[in-house]
C-alpha atoms as a PDB file:
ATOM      1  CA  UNK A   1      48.027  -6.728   9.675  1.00  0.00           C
ATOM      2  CA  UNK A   2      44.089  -6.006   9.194  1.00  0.00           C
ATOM      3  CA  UNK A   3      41.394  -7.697   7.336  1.00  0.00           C
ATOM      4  CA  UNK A   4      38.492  -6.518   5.490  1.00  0.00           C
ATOM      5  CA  UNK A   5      35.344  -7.415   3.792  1.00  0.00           C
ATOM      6  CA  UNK A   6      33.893  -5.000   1.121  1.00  0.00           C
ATOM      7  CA  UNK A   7      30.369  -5.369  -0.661  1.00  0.00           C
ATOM      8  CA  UNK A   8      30.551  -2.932  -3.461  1.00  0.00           C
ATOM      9  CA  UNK A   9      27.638  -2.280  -5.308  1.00  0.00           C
ATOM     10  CA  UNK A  10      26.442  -0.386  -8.380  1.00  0.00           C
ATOM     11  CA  UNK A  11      27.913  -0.663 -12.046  1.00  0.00           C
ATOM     12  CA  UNK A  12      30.469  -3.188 -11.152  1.00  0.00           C
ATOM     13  CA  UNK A  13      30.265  -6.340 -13.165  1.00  0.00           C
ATOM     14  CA  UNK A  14      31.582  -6.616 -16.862  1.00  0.00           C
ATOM     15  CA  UNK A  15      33.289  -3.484 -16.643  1.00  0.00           C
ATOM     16  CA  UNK A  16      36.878  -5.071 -15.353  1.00  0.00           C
ATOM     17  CA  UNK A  17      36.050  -4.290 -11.857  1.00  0.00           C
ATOM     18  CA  UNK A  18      37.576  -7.460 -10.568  1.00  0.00           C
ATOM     19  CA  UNK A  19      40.764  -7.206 -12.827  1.00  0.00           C
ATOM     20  CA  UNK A  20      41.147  -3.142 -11.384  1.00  0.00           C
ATOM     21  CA  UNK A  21      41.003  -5.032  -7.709  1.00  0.00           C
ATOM     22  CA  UNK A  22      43.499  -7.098  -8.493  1.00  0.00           C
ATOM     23  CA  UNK A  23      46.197  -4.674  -9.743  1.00  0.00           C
ATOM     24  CA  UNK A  24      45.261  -2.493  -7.484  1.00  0.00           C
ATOM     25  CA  UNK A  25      45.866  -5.413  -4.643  1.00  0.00           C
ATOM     26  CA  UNK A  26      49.293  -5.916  -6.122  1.00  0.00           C
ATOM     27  CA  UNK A  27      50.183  -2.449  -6.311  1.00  0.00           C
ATOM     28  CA  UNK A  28      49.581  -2.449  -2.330  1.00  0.00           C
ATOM     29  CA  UNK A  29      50.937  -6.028  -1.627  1.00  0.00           C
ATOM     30  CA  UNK A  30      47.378  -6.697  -0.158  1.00  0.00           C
ATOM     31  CA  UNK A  31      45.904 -10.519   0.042  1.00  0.00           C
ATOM     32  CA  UNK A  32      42.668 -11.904  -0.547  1.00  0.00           C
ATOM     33  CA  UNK A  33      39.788 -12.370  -2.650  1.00  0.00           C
ATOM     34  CA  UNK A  34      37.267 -10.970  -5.145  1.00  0.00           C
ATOM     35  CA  UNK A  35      34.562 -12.355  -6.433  1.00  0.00           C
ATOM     36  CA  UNK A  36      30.960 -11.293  -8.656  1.00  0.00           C
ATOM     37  CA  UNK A  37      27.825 -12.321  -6.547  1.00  0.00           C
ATOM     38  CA  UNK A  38      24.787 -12.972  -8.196  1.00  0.00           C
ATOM     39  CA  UNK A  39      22.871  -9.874  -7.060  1.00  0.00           C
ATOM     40  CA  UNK A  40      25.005  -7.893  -8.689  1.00  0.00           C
ATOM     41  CA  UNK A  41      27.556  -6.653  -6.158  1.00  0.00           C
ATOM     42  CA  UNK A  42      31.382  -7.804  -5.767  1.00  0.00           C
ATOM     43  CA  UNK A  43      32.641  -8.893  -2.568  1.00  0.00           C
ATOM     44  CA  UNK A  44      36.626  -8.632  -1.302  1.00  0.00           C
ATOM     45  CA  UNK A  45      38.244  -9.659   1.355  1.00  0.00           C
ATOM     46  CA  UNK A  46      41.647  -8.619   1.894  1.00  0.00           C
ATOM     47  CA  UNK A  47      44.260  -8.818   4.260  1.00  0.00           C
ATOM     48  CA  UNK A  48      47.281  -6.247   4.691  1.00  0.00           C
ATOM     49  CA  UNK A  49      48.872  -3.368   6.409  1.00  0.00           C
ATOM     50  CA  UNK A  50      46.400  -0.799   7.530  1.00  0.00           C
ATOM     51  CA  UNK A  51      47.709   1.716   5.532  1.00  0.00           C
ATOM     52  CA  UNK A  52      47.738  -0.878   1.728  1.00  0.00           C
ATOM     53  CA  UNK A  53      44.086  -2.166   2.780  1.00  0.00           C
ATOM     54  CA  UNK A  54      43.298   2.461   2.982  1.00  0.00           C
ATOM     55  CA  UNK A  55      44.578   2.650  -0.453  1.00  0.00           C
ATOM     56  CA  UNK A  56      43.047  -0.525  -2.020  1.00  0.00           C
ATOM     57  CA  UNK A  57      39.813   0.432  -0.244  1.00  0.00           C
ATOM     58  CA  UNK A  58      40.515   4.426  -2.150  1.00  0.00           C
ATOM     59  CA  UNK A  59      40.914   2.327  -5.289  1.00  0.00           C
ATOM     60  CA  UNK A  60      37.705   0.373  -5.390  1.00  0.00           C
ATOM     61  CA  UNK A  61      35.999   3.115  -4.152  1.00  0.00           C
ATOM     62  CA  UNK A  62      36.823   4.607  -7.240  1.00  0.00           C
ATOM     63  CA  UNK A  63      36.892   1.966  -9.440  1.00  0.00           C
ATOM     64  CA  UNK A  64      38.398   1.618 -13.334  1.00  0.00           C
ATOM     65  CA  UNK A  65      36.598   3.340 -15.736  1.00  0.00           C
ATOM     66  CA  UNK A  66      33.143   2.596 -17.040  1.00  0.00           C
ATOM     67  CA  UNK A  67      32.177   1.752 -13.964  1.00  0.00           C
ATOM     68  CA  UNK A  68      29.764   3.185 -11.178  1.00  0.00           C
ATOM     69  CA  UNK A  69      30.534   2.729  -7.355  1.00  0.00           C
ATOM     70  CA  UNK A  70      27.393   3.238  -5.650  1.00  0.00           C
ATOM     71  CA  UNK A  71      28.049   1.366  -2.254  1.00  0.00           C
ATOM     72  CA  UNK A  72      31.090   0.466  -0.754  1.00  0.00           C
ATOM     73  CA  UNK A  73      29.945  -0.911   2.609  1.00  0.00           C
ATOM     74  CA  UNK A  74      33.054  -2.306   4.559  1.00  0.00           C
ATOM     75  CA  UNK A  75      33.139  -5.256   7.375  1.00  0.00           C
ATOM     76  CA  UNK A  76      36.251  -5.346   9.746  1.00  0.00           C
ATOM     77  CA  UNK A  77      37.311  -9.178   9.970  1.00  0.00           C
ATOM     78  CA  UNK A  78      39.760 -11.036  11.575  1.00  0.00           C
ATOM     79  CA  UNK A  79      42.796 -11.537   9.465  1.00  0.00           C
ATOM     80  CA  UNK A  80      43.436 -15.597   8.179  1.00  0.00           C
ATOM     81  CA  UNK A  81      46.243 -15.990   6.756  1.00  0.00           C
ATOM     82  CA  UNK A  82      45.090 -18.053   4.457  1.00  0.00           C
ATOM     83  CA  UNK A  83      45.928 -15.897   1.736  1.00  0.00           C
ATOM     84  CA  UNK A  84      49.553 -15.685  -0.377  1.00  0.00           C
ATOM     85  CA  UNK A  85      48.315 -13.489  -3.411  1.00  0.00           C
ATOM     86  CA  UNK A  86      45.142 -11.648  -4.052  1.00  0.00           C
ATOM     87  CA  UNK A  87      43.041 -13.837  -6.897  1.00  0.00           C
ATOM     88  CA  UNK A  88      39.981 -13.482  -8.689  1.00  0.00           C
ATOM     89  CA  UNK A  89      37.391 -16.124  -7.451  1.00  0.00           C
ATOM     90  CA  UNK A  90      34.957 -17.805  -9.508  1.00  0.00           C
ATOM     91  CA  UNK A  91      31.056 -16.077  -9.465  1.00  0.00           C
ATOM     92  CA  UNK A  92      29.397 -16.896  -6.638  1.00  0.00           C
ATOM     93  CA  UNK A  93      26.193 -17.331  -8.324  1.00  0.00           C
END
């Protein structure tokens, strides 16, 4: 299991960003968090196999339509495992 931190910047608030991580996330039985930050980014963390955490990372690279991925810059962590599910957390603002 890995863990990873992603700041991902650009157009991605009010365009479902968060909702996209989290189907994505189940899609790739991957654990964690996202959340909105008030400057305008969304931050993950996520815990999984290497190769789900690759593919979730692909996905939010991308990101769901309307939106603009600018920045994806990506902190290795320790995993927790703290986390059962992947949820949306409220705005840290």
């Amino acid at each position: 299991m890995i863990a990873r931190r992603y700041f991902v910047s650009g157009m991605v608030q009010g365009v479902g960003f968060r909702y996209f991580a989290q189907r994505s996330a189940a899609k790739h039985q991957i654990r964690g968090f996202i959340r909105n930050l008030s400057d305008g980014r969304v931050e993950a963390f996520v815990e999984g196999s290497e190769r789900a955490v690759i593919a979730f990372k692909e996905d939010i690279a991308a990101g769901p339509p309307f939106s603009n991925v600018v920045m994806l810059e990506e902190i290795v962590e320790e995993p927790t495992d703290q986390y059962s599910t992947f949820r949306i957390e409220k705005d840290n603002k």
